[in-house]
Every structure is written in C-alpha cells, then in structure tokens.
C-alpha atoms as a PDB file:
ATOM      1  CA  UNK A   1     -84.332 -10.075  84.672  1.00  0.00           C
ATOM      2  CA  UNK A   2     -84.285 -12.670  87.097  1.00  0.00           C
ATOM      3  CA  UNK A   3     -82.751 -15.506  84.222  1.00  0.00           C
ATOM      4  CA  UNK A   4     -80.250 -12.912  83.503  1.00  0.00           C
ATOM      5  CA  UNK A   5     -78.102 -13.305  86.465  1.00  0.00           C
ATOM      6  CA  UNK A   6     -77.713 -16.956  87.109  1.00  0.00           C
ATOM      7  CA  UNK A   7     -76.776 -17.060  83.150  1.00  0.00           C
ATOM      8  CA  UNK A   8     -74.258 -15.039  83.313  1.00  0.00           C
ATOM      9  CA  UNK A   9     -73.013 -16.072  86.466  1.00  0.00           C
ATOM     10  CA  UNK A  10     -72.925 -19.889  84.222  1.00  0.00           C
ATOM     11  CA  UNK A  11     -71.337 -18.599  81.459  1.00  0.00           C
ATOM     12  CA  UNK A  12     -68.285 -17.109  83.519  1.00  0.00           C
ATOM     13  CA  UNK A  13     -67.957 -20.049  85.419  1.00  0.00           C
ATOM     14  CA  UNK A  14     -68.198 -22.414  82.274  1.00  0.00           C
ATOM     15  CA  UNK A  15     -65.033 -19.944  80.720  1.00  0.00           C
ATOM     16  CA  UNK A  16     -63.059 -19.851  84.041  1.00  0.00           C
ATOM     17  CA  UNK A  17     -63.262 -23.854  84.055  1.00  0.00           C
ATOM     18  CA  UNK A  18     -61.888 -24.486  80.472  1.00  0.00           C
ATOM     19  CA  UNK A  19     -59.240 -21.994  80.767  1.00  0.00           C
ATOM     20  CA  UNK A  20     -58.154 -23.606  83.801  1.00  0.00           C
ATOM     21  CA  UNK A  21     -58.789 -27.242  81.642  1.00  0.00           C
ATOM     22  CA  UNK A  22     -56.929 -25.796  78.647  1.00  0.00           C
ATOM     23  CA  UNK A  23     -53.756 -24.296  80.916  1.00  0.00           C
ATOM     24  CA  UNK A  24     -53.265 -27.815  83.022  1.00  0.00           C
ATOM     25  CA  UNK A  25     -53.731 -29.847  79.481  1.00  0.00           C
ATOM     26  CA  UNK A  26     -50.859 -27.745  77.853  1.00  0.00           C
ATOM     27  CA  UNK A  27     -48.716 -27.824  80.962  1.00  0.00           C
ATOM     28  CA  UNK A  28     -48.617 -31.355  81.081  1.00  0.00           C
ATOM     29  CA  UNK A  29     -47.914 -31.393  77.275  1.00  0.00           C
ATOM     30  CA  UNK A  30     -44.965 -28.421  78.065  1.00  0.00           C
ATOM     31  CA  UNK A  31     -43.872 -31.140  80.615  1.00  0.00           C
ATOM     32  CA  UNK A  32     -43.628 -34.086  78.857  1.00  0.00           C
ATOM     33  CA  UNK A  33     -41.933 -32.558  75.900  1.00  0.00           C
ATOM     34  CA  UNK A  34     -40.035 -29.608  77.779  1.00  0.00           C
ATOM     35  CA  UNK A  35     -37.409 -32.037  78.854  1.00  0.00           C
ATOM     36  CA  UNK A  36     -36.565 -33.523  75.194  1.00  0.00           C
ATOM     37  CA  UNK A  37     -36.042 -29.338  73.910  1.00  0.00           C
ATOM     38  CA  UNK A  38     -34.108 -28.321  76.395  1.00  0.00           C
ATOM     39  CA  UNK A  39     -31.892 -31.005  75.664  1.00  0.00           C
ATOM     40  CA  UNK A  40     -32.257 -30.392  71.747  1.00  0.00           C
ATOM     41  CA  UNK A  41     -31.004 -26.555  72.741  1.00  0.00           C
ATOM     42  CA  UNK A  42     -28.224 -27.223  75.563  1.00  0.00           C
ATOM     43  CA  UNK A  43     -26.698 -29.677  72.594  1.00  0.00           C
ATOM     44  CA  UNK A  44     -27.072 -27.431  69.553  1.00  0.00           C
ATOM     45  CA  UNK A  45     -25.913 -24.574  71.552  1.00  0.00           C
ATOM     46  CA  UNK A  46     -22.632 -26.809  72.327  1.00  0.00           C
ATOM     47  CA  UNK A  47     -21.880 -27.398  69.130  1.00  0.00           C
ATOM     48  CA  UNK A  48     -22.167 -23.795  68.271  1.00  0.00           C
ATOM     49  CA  UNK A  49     -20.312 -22.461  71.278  1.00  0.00           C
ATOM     50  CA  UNK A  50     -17.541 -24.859  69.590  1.00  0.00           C
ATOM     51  CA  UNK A  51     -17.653 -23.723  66.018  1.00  0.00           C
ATOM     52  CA  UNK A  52     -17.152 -20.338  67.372  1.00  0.00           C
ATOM     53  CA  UNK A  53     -14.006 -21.408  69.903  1.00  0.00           C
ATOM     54  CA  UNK A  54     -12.691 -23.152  67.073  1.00  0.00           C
ATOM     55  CA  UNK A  55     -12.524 -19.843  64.268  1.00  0.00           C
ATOM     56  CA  UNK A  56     -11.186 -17.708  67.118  1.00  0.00           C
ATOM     57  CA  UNK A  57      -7.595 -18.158  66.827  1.00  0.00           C
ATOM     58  CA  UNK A  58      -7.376 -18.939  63.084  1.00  0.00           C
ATOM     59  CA  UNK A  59      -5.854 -16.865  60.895  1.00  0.00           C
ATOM     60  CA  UNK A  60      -5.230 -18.675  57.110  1.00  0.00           C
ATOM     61  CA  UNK A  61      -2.287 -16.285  56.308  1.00  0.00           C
ATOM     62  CA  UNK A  62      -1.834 -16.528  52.217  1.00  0.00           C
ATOM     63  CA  UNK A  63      -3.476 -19.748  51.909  1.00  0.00           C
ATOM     64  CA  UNK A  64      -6.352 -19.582  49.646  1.00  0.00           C
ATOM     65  CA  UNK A  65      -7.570 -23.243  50.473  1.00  0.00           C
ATOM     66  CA  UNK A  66      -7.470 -22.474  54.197  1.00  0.00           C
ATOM     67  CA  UNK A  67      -8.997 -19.371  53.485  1.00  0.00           C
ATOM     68  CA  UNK A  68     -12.110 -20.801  51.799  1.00  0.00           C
ATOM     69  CA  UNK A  69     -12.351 -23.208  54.358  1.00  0.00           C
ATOM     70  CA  UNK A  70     -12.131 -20.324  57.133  1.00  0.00           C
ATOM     71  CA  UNK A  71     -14.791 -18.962  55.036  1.00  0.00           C
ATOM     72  CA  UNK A  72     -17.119 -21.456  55.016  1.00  0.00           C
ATOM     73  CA  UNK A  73     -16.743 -22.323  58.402  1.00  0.00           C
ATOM     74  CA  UNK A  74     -17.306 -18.705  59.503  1.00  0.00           C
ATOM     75  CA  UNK A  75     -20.894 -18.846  57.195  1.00  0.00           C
ATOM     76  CA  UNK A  76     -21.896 -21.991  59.026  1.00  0.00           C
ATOM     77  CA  UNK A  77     -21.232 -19.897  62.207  1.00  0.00           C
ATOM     78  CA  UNK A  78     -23.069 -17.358  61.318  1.00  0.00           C
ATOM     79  CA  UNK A  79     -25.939 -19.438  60.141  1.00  0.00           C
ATOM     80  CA  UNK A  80     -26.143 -21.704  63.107  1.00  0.00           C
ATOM     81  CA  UNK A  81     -26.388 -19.042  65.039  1.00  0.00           C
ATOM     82  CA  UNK A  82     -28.935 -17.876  63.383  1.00  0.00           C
ATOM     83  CA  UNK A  83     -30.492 -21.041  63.634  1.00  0.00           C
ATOM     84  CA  UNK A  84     -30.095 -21.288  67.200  1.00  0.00           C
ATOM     85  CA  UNK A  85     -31.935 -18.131  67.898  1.00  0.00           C
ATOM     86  CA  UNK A  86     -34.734 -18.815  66.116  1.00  0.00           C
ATOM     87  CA  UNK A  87     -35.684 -22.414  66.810  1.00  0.00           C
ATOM     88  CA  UNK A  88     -38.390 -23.760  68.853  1.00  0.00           C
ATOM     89  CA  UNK A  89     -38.539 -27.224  68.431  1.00  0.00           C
ATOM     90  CA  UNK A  90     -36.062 -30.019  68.845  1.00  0.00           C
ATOM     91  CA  UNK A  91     -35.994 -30.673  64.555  1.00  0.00           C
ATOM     92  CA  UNK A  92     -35.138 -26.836  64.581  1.00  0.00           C
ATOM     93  CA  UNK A  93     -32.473 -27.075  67.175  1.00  0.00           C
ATOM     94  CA  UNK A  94     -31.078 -30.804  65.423  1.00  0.00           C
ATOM     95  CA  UNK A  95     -30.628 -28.298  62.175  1.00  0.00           C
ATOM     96  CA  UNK A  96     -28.752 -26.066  64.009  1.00  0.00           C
ATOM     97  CA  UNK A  97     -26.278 -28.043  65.643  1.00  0.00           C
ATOM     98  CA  UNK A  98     -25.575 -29.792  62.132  1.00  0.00           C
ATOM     99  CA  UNK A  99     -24.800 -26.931  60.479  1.00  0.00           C
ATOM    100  CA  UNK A 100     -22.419 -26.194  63.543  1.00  0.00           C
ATOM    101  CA  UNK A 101     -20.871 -29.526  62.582  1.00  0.00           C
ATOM    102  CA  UNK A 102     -20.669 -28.745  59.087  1.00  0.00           C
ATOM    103  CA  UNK A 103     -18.791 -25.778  59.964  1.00  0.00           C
ATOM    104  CA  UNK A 104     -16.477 -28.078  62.778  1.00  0.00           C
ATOM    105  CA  UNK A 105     -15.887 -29.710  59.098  1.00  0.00           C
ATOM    106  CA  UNK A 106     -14.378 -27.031  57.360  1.00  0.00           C
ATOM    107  CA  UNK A 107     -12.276 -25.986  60.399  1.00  0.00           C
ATOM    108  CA  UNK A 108     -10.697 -29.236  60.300  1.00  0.00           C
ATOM    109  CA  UNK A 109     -10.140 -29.021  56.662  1.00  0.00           C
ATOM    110  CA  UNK A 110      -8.944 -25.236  56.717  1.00  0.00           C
ATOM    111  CA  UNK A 111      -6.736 -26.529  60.157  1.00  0.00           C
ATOM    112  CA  UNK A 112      -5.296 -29.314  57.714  1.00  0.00           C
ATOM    113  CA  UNK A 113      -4.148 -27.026  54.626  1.00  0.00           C
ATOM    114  CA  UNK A 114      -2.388 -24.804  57.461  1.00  0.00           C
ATOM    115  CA  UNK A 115      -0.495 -28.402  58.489  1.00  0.00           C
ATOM    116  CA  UNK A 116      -1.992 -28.165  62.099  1.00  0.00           C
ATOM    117  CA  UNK A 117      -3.521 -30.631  63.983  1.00  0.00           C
ATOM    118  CA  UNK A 118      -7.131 -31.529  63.237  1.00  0.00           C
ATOM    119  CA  UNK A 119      -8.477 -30.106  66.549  1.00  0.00           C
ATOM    120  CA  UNK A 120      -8.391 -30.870  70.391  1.00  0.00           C
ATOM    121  CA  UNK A 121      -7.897 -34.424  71.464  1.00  0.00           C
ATOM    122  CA  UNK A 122     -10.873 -36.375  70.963  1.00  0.00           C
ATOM    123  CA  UNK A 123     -12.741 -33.962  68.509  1.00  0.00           C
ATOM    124  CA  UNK A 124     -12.596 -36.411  65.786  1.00  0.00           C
ATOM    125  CA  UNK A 125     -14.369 -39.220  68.410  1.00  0.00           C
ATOM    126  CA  UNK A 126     -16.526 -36.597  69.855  1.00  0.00           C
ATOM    127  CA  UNK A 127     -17.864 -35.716  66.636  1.00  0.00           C
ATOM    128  CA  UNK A 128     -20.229 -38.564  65.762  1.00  0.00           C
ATOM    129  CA  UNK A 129     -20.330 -40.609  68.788  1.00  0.00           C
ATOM    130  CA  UNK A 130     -23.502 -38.677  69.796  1.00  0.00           C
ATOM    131  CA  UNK A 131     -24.548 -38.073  66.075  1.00  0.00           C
ATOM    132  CA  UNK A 132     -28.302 -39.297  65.209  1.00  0.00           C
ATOM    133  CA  UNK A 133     -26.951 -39.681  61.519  1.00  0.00           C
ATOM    134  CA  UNK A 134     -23.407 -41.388  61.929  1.00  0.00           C
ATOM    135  CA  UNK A 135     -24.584 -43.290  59.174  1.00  0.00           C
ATOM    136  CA  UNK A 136     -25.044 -40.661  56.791  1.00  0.00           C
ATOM    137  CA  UNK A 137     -22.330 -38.652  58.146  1.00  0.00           C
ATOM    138  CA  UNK A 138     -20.807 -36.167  55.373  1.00  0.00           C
ATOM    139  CA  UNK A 139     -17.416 -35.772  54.195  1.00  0.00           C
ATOM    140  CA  UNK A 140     -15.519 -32.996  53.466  1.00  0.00           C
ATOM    141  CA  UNK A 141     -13.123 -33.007  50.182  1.00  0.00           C
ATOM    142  CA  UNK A 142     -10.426 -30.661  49.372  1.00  0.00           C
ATOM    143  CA  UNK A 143      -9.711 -30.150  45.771  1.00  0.00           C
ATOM    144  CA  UNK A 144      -7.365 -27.877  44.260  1.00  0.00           C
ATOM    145  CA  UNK A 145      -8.137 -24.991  46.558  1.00  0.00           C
ATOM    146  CA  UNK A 146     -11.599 -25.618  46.229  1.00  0.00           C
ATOM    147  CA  UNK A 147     -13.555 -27.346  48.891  1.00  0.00           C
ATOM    148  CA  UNK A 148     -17.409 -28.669  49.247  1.00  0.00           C
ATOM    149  CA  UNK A 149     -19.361 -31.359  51.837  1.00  0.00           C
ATOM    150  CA  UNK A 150     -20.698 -34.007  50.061  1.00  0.00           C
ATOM    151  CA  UNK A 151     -22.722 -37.003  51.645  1.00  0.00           C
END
C-alpha cells in the first residue's frame, strides 16, 4: 500500500508533463505554419469572392456560347466554393482558388461572346501576376458554341 501512492502520484505527473510537451510542440508547429494558411485561405477566398461578383450581373440572353460559358463559370463557382469550405491545408486552398480562376476564365470568355469588355481594369494583369503557375497558365478556346480550358 505504501508503493501505491507515490506511483500513482508518478504516473499522473509523467501524463500531465507530456501533454503539456505535446500541446507547446504542436503550437509552435500551428505557429510556424499558421501564417502560410491563412494566407493560402484569405487568397483563395479572394478569388472566389470574385468569381461570384463577376456571375452576378450576367445574364447571356439567347446566346448559347455565352450561355455555356455562364455555365461553366457558375460550376466552377459552385465547386470552389465547395473547395473553400472544406480545405485545410494551403495545397487544398491553392486548388480552390484555381478553380475560381478557371471559372474568372469562362466569365471572360462568356463576357466576350456578349461583345463586353473582358472585365474590370486590370483583371487581365491581376490574373497571373500573383499566379504560382504563370508558366503553365491555361487557355480558354471558344469553338463554335462550344468552349473547353486546355493547358
């Protein structure tokens, strides 16, 4: 009886002391890599907050073309949304903001078969100044009526 004690009193020491070990060794990791999410979210949630500004006042009226387009653009919507809600990590959050720009694509295309101007000022610069993959940026071709992004 008189081991029994002191053991026990050991073995709740020895589990408060690597709790408190595990909780500061994942806060430091939550720090260091906190900083490069948030970012990862505050961007893909731009570029989704812009899709969605963008299909708000469209309307493609009898044309088919813009109304694929519109289409399209409306799925990426949808799906980066989606996306956005769901994702945890910054690869997660990069996937939703390029779908968002996919979707930016087929605005401009649908905008373009209406004969209106490509977007606001500076959208086309905007667009890939900041983009990781400028260098495999993809294109979006309009053929009769039908349109697709290709890289």
């Amino acid at each position: 009886m008189g081991i029994v004690v002191p053991l026990t009193l050991l073995l709740i020491v020895g589990a408060v002391a690597s709790v408190v070990l595990l909780r500061r060794q994942a806060g430091t990791h939550m720090v260091a890599s906190g900083l490069a999410g948030l970012d990862a979210e505050v961007e893909a949630n731009r570029w989704v907050v812009r899709l969605g500004g963008s299909l708000a006042g469209l309307r493609p009226g009898a044309d088919e073309a813009a109304a694929r387009a519109l289409a399209e653009a409306t799925g990426r919507h949808h799906a980066a949304r989606g996306q956005l809600a769901t994702a945890r990590t910054p690869a997660e959050y990069a996937l939703a903001r390029q779908t968002a720009v996919e979707g930016l694509q087929y605005v401009s295309a649908a905008r373009s078969a209406l004969g209106l101007a490509s977007g606001p000022p500076g959208a086309d610069a905007d667009s890939g100044a900041d983009d990781p993959n400028e260098g495999t940026a993809r294109q979006l071709l309009g053929v009769g009526g039908r349109f697709g992004v290709t890289a």
